[in-house]
N, C-alpha and C. Protein backbone atom coordinates (compact mmCIF):
# COMPACT_ATOMS: atom_id res chain seq x y z
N UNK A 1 -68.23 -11.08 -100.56
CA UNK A 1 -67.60 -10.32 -99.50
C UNK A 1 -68.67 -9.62 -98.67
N UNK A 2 -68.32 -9.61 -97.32
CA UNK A 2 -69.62 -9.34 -96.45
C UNK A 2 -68.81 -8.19 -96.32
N UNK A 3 -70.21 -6.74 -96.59
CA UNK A 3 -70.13 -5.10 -95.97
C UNK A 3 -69.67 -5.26 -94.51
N UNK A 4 -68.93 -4.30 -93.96
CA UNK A 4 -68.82 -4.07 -92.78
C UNK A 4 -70.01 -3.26 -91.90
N UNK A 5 -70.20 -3.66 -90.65
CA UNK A 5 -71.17 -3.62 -90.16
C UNK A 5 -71.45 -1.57 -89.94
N UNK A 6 -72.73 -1.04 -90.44
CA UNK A 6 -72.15 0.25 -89.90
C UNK A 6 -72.26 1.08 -88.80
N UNK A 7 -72.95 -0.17 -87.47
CA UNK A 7 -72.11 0.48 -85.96
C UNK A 7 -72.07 -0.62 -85.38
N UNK A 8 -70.43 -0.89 -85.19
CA UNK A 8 -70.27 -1.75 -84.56
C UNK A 8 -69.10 -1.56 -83.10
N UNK A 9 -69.23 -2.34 -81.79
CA UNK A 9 -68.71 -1.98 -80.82
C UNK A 9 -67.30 -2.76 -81.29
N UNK A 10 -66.08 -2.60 -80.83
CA UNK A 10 -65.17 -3.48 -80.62
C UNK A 10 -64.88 -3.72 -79.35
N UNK A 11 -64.14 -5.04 -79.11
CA UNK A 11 -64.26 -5.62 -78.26
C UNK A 11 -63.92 -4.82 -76.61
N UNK A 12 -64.40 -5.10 -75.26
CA UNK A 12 -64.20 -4.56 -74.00
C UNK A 12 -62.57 -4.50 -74.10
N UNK A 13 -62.48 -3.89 -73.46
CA UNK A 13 -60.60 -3.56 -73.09
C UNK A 13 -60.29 -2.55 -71.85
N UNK A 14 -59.38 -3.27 -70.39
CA UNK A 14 -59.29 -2.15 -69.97
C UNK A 14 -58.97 -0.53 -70.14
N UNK A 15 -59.17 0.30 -69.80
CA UNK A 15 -58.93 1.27 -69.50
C UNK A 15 -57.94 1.67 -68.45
N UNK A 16 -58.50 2.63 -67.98
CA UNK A 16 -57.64 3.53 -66.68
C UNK A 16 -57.63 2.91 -65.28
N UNK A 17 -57.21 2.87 -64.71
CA UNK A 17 -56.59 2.20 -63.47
C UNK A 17 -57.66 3.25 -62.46
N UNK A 18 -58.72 2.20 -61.72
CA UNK A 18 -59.76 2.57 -60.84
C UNK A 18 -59.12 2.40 -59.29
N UNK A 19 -58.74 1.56 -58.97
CA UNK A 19 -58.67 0.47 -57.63
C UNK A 19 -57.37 -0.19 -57.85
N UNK A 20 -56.40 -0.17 -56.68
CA UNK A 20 -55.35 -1.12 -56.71
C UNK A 20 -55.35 -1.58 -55.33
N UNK A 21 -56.13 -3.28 -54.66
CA UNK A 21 -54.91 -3.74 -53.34
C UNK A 21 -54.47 -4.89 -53.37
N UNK A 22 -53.95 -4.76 -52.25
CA UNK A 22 -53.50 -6.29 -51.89
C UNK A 22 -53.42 -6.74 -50.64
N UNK A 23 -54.10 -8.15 -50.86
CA UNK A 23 -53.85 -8.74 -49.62
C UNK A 23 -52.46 -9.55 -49.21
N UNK A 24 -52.14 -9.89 -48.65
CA UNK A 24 -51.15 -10.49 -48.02
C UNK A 24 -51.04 -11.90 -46.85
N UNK A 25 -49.99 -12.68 -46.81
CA UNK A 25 -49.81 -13.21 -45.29
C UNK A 25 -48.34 -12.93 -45.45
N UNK A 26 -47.75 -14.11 -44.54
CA UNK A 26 -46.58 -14.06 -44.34
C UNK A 26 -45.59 -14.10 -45.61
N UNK A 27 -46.11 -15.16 -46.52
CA UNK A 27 -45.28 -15.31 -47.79
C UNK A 27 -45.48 -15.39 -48.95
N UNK A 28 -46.79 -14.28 -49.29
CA UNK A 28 -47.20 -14.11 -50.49
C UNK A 28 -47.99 -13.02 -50.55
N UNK A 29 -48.26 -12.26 -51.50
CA UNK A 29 -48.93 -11.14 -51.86
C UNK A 29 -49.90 -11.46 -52.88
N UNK A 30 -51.44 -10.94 -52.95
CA UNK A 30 -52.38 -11.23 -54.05
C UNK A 30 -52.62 -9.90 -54.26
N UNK A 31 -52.56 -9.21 -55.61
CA UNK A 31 -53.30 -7.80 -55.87
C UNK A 31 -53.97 -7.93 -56.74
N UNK A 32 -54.91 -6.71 -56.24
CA UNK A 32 -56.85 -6.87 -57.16
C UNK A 32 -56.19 -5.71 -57.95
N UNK A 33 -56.47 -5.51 -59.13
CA UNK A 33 -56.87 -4.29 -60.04
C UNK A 33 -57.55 -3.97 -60.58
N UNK A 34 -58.26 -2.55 -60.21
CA UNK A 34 -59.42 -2.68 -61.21
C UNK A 34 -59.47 -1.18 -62.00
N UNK A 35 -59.63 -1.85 -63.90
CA UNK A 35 -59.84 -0.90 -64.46
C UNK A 35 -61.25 -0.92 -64.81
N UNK A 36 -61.49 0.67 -65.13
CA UNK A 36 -62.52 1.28 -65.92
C UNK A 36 -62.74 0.37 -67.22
N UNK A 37 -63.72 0.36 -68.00
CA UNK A 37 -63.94 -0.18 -69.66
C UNK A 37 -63.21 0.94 -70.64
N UNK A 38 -62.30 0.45 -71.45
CA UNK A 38 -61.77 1.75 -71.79
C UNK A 38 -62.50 1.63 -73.20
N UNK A 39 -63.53 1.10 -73.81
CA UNK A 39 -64.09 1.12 -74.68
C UNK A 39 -65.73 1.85 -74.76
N UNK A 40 -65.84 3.44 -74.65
CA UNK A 40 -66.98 4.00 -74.19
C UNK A 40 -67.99 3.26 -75.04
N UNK A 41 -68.18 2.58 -75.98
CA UNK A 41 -69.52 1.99 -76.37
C UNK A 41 -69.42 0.64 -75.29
N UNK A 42 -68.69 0.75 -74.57
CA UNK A 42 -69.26 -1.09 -73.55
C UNK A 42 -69.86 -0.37 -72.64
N UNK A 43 -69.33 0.91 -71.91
CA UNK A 43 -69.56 1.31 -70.54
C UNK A 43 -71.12 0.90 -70.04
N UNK A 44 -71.95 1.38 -71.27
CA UNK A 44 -73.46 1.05 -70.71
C UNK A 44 -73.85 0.09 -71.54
N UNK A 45 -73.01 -0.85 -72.26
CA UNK A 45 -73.71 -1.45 -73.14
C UNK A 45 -74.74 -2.74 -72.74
N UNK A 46 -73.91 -3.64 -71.44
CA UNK A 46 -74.51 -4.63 -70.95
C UNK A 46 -75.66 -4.27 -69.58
N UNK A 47 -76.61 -4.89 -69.92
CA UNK A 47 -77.71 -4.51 -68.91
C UNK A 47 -77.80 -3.34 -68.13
N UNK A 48 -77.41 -2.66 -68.68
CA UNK A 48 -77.37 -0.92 -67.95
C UNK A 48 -76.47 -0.77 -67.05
N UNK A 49 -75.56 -1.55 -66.89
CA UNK A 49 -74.77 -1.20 -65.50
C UNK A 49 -73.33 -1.29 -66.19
N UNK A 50 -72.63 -0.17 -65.62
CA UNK A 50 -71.54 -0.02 -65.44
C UNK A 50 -70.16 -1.42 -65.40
N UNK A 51 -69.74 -1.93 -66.38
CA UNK A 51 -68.54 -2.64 -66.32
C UNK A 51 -67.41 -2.33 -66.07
N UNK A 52 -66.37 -3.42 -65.53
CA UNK A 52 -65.40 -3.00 -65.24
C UNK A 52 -63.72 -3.91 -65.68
N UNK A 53 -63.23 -4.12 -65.23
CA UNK A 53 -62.03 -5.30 -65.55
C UNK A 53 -61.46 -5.29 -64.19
N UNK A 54 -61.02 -6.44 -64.07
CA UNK A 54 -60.02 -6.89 -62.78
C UNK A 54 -59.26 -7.59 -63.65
N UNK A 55 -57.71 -7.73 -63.00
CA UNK A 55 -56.69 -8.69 -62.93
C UNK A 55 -56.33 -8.72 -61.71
N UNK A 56 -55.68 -9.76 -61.76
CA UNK A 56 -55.83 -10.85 -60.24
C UNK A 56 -54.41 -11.40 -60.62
N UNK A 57 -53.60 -10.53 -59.44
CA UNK A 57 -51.57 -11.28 -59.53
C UNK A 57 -51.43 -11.39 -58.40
N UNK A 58 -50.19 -12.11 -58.89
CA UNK A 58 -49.30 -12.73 -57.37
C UNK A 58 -48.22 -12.88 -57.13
N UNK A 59 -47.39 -13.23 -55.98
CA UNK A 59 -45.89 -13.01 -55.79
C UNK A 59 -45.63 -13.23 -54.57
N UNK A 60 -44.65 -14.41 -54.51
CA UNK A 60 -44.24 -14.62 -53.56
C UNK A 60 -43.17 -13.49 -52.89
N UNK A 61 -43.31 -13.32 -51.68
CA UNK A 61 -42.71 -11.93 -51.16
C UNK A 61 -41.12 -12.17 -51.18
N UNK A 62 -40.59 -13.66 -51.39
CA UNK A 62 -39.26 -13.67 -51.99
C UNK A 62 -39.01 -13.01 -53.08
N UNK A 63 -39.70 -12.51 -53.99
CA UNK A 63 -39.54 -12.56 -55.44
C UNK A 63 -40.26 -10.98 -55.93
N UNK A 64 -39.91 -11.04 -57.10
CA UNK A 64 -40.06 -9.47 -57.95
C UNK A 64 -40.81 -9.62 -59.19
N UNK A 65 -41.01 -10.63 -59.40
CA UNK A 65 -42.44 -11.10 -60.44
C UNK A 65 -43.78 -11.00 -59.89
N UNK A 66 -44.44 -10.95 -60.64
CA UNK A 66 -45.83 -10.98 -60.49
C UNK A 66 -46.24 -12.03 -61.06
N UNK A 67 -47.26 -12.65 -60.82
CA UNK A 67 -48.01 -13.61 -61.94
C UNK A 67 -49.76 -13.44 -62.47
N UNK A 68 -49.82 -13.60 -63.29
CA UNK A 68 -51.40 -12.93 -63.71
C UNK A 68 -51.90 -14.04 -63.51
N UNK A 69 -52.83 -14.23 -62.54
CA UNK A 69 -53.85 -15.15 -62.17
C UNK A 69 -54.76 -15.44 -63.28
N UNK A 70 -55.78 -14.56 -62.92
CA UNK A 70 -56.87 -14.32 -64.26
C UNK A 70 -57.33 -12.86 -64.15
N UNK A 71 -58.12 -12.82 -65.18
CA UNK A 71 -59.11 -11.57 -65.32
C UNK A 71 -60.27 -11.87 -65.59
N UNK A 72 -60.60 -11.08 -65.45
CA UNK A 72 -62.85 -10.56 -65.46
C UNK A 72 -62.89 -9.94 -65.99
N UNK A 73 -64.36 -9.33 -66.66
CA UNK A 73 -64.86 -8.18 -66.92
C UNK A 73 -66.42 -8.39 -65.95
N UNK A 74 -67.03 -7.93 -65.49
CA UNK A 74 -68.03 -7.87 -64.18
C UNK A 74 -68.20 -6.74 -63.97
N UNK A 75 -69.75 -6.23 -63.30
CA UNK A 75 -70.39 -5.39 -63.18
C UNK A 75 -69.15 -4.81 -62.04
N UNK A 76 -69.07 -2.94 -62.46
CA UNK A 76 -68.38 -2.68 -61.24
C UNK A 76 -68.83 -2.37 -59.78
N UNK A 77 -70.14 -2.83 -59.45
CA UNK A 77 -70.63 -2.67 -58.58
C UNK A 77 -70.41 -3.85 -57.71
N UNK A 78 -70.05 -5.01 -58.44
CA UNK A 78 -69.89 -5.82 -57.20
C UNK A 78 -68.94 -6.01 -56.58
N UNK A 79 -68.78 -6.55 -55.22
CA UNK A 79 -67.74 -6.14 -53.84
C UNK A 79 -67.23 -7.45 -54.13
N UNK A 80 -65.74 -6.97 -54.67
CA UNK A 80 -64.90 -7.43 -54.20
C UNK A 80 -63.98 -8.66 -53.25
N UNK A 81 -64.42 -7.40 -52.23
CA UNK A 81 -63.57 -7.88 -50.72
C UNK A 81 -62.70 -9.19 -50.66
N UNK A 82 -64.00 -10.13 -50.51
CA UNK A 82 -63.79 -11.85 -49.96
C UNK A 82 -63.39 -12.60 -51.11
N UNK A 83 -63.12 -12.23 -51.95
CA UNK A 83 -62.80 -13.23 -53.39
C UNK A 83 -61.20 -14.04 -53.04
N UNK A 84 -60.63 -13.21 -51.86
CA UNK A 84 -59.41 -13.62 -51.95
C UNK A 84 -59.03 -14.24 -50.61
N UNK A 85 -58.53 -15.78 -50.62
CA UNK A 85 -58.36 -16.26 -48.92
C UNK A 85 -57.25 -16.84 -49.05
N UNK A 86 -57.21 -16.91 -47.71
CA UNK A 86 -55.40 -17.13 -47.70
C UNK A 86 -56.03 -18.58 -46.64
N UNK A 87 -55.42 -19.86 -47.17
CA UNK A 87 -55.39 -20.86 -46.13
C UNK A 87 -54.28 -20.91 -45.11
N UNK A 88 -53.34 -21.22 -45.97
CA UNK A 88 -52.51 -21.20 -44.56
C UNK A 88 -50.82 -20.59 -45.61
N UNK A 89 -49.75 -20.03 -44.96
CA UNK A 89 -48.64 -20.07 -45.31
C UNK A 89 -48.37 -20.17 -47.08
N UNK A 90 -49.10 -21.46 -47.68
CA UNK A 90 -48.46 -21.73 -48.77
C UNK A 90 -49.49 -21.77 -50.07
N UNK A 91 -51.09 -21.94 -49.52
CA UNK A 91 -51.59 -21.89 -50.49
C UNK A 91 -53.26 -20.55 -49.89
N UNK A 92 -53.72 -20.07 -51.03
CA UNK A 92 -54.65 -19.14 -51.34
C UNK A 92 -55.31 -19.66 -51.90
N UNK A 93 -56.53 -19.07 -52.47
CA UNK A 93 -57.14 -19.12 -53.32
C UNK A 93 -58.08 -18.17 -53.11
N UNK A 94 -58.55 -17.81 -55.20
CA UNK A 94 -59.21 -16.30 -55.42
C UNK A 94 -60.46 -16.73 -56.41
N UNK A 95 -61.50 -16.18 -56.62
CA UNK A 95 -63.01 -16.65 -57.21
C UNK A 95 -63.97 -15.67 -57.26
N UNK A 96 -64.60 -15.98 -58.66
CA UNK A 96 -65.40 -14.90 -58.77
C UNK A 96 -65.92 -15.27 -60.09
N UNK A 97 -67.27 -15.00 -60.45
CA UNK A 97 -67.99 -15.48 -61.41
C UNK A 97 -68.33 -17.28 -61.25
N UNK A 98 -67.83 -17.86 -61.99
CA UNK A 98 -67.66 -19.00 -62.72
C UNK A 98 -66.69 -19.93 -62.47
N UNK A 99 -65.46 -18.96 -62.32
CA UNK A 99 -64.11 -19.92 -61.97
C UNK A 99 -63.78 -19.48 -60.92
N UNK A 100 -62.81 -20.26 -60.36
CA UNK A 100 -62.04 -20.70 -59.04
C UNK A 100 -60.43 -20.39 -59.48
N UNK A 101 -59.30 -20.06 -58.82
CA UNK A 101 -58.12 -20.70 -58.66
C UNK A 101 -57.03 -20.72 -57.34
N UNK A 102 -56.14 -21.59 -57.59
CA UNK A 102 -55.76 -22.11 -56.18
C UNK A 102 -54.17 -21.71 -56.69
N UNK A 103 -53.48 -21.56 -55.74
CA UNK A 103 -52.09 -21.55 -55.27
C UNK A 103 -51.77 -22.80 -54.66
N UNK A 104 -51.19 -23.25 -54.42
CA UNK A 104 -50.43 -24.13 -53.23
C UNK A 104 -48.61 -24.05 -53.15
N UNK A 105 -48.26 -23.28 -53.83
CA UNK A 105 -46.96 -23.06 -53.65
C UNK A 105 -46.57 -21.23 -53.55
N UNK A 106 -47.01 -20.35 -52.33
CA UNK A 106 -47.09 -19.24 -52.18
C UNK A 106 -47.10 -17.99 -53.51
N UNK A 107 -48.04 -18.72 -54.29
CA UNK A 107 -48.23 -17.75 -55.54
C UNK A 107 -47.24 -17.64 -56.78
N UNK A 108 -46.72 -19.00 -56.85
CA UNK A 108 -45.72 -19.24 -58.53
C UNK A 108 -46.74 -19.37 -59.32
N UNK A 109 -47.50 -20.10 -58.96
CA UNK A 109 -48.08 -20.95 -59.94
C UNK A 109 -49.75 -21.16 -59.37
N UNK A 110 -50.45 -21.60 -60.35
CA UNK A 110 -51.77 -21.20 -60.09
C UNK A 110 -52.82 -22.23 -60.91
N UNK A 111 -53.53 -23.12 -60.19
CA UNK A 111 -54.49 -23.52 -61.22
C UNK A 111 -56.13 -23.39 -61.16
N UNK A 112 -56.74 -23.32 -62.24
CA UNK A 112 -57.70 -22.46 -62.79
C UNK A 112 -58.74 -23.59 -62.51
N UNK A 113 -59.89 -23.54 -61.67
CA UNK A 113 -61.30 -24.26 -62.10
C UNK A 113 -62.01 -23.62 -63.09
N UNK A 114 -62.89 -24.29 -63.99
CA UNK A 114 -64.04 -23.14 -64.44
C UNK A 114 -64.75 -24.41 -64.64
N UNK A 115 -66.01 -23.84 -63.71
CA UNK A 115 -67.08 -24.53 -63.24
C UNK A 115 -67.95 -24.68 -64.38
N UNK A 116 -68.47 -23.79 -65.25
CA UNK A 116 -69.17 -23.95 -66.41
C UNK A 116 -68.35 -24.89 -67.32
N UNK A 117 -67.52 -24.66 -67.17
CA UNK A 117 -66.99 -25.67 -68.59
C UNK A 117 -66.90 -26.92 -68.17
N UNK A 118 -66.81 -27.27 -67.31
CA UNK A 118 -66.41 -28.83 -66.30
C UNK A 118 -67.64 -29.33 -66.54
N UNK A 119 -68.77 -28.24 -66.14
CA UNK A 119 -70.22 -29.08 -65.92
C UNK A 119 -71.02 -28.85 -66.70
N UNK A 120 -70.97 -28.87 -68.02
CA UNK A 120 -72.01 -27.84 -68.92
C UNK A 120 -73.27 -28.19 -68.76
N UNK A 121 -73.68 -29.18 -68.38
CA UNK A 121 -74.94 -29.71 -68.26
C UNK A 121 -75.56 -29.14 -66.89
N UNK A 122 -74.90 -28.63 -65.47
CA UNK A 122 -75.38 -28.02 -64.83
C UNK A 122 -75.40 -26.57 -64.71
N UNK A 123 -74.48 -26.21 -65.29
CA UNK A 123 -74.48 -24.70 -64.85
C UNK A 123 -73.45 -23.48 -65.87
N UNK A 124 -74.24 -22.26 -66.24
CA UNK A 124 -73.99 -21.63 -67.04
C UNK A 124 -72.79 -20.71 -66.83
N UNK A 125 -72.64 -19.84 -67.57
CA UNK A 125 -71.54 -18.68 -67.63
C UNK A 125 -72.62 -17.52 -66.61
N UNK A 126 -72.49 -17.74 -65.98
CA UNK A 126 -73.38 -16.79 -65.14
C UNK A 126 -71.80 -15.88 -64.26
N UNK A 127 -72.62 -14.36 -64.32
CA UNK A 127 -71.17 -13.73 -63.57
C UNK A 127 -71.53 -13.39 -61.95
N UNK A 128 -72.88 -14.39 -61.14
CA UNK A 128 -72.35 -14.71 -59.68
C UNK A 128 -72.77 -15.83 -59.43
N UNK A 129 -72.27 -17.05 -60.28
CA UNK A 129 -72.61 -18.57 -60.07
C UNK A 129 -72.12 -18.87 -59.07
N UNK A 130 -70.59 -18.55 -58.57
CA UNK A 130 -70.53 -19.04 -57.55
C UNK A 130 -70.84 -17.95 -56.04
N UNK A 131 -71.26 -18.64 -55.30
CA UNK A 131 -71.74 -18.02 -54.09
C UNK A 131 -70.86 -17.74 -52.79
N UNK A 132 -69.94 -19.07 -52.77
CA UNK A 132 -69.02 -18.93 -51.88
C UNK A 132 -67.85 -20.11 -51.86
N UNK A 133 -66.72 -19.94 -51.37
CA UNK A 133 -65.95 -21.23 -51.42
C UNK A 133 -65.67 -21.06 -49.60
N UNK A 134 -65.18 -22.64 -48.92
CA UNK A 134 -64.61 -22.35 -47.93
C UNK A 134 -63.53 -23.76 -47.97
N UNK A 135 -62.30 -23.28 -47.80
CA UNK A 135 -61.45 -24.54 -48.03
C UNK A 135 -60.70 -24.55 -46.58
N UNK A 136 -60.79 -25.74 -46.10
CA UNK A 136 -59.91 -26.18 -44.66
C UNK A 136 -58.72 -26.14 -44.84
N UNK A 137 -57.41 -26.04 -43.91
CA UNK A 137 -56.25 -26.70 -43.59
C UNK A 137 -55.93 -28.01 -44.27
N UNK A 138 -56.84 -28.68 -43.97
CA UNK A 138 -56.27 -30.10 -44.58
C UNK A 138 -56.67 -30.61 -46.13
N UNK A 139 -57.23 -29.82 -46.88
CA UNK A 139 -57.62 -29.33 -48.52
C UNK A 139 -58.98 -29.69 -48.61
N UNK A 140 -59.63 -30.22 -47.43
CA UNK A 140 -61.34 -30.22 -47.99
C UNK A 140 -62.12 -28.78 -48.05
N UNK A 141 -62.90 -28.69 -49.10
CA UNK A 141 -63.76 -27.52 -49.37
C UNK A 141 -65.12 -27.83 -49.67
N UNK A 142 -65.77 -26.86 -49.66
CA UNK A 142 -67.16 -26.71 -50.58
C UNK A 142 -67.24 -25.34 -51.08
N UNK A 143 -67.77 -25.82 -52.20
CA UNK A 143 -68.01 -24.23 -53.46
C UNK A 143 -70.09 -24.25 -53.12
N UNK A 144 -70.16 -23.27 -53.19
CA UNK A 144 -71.60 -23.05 -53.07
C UNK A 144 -72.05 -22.70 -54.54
N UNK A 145 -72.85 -23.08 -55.15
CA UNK A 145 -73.55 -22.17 -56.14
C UNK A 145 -74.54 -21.54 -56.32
N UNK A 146 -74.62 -20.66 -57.05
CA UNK A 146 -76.45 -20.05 -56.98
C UNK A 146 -76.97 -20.56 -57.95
N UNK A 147 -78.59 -20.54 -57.32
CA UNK A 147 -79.56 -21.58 -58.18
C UNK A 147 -79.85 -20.23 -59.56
N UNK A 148 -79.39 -19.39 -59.55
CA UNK A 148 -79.88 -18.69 -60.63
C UNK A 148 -79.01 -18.95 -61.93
N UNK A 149 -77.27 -19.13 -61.36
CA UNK A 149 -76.35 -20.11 -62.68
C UNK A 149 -76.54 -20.79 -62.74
N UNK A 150 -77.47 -21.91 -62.51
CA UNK A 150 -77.66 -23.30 -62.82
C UNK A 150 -78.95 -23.49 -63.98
N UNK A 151 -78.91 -24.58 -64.88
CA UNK A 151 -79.67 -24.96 -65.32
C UNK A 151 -80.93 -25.27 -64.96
N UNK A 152 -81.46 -26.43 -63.89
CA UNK A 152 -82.46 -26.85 -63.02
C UNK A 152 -82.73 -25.85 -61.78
N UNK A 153 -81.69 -24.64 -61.56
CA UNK A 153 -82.37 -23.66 -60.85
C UNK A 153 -82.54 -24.20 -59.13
N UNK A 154 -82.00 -25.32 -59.08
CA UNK A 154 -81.64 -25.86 -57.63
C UNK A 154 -80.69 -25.69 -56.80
N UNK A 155 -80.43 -25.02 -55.88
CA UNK A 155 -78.95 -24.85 -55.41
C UNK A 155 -77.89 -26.41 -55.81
N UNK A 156 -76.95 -25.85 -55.46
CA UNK A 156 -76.01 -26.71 -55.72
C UNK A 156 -74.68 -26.29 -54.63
N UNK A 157 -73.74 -27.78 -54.57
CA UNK A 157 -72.30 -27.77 -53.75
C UNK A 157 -71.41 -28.47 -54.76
N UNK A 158 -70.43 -27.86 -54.32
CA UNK A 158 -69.41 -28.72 -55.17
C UNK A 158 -68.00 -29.08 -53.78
N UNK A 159 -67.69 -30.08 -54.22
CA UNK A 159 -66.69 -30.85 -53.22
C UNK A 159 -65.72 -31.03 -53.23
N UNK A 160 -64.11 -30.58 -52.82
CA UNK A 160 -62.76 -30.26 -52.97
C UNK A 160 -62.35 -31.65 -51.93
N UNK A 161 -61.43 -32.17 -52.23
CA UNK A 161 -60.62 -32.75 -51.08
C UNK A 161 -58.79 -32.24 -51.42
N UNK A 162 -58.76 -31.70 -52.66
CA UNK A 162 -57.08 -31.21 -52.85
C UNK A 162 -57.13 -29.70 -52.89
N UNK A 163 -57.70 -28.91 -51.84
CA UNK A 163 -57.95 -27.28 -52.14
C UNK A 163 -58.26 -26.98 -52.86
N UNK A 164 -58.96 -27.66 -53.92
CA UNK A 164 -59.84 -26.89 -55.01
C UNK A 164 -58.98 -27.04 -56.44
N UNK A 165 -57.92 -27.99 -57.00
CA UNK A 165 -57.87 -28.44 -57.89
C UNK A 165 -58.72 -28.92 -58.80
N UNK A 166 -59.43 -29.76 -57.90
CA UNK A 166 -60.74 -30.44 -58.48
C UNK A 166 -61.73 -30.19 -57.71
N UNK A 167 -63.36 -30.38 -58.15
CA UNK A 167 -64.46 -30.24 -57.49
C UNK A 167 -65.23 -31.49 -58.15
N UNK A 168 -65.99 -31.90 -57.04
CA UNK A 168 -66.69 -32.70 -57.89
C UNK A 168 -68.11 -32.20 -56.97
N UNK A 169 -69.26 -32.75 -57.78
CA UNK A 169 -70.98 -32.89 -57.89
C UNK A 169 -71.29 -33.28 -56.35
N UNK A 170 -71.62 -32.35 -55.38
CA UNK A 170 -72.87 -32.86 -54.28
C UNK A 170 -73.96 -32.15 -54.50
N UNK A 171 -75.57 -33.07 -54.09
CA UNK A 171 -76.31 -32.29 -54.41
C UNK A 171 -76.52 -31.56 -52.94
N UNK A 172 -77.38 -30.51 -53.02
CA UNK A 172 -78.00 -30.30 -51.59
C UNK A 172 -79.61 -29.79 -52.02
N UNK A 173 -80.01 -29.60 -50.52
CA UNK A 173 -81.80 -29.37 -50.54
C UNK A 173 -81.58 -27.95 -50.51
N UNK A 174 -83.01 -27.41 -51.01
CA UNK A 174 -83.43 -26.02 -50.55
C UNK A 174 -83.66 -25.77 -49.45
């Protein structure tokens, strides 16, 4: 029988309610939340900086549900803002870290990229791998990555033609 450890953290968990918005269009609502670490041994535990939690919901403005997209835990210093775009009327999409996810039916339903796990051979659990997404009207995109989540340390693109269901491998130059 293994002793129990005698200081040990348990696991991150939100806390207290920091930040609440939401963006909007015509027929759907996305809200950011962000709590505090409600576990005071995390607050400074990772690289000196301050953590935080987000959840990421949605709802079509017909409706009185919410849906939990995903969550994070991420430095609370980083902005927010642009994580969340609205293409047109029926579909969104929200990103940050590692993964991606898309709407296409005004926020019922939701599916999840995660770029590290798809590509393990290129690119890590890094929490600002991705750099940017921009998805068209007609579902073509590109995901940008940073050369610092990557393995080979080379920038990288990744390539949507269904709004970001799928991505697949382009390379690009420095």
């Amino acid at each position: 029988m293994l002793a129990p450890a005698a200081c040990s953290l348990s696991d991150p968990r939100p806390g207290n309610l920091l930040t609440l918005f939401e963006r909007s269009n015509t027929t759907m609502k996305v809200r950011l939340e962000i709590f505090e670490e409600g576990e005071p041994g995390h607050r400074w535990a990772i690289f000196d900086e301050t953590r935080c939690h987000l959840r990421v919901s949605s709802t079509p403005l017909d409706a009185d549900t919410w849906t939990v997209v995903a969550t994070a835990y991420y430095p609370c210093a980083q902005d927010l803002t642009n994580i969340v775009q609205f293409v047109d009327d029926k579909v969104a999409y929200v990103f940050m870290q590692w993964w991606y996810s898309v709407t296409l039916d005004r926020g019922r339903t939701w599916t999840m990229f995660d770029v590290a796990k798809k590509f393990p051979d290129k690119a890590y659990y890094n929490p600002s791998l991705i750099e940017r997404v921009a998805i068209a009207p007609d579902g073509t995109g590109t995901m940008l990555l940073r050369a610092e989540g990557l393995v080979d340390k080379k920038p990288l693109a990744l390539y949507s033609s269904d709004f970001g269901k799928t991505w697949t491998l382009k390379a690009t130059t420095p």
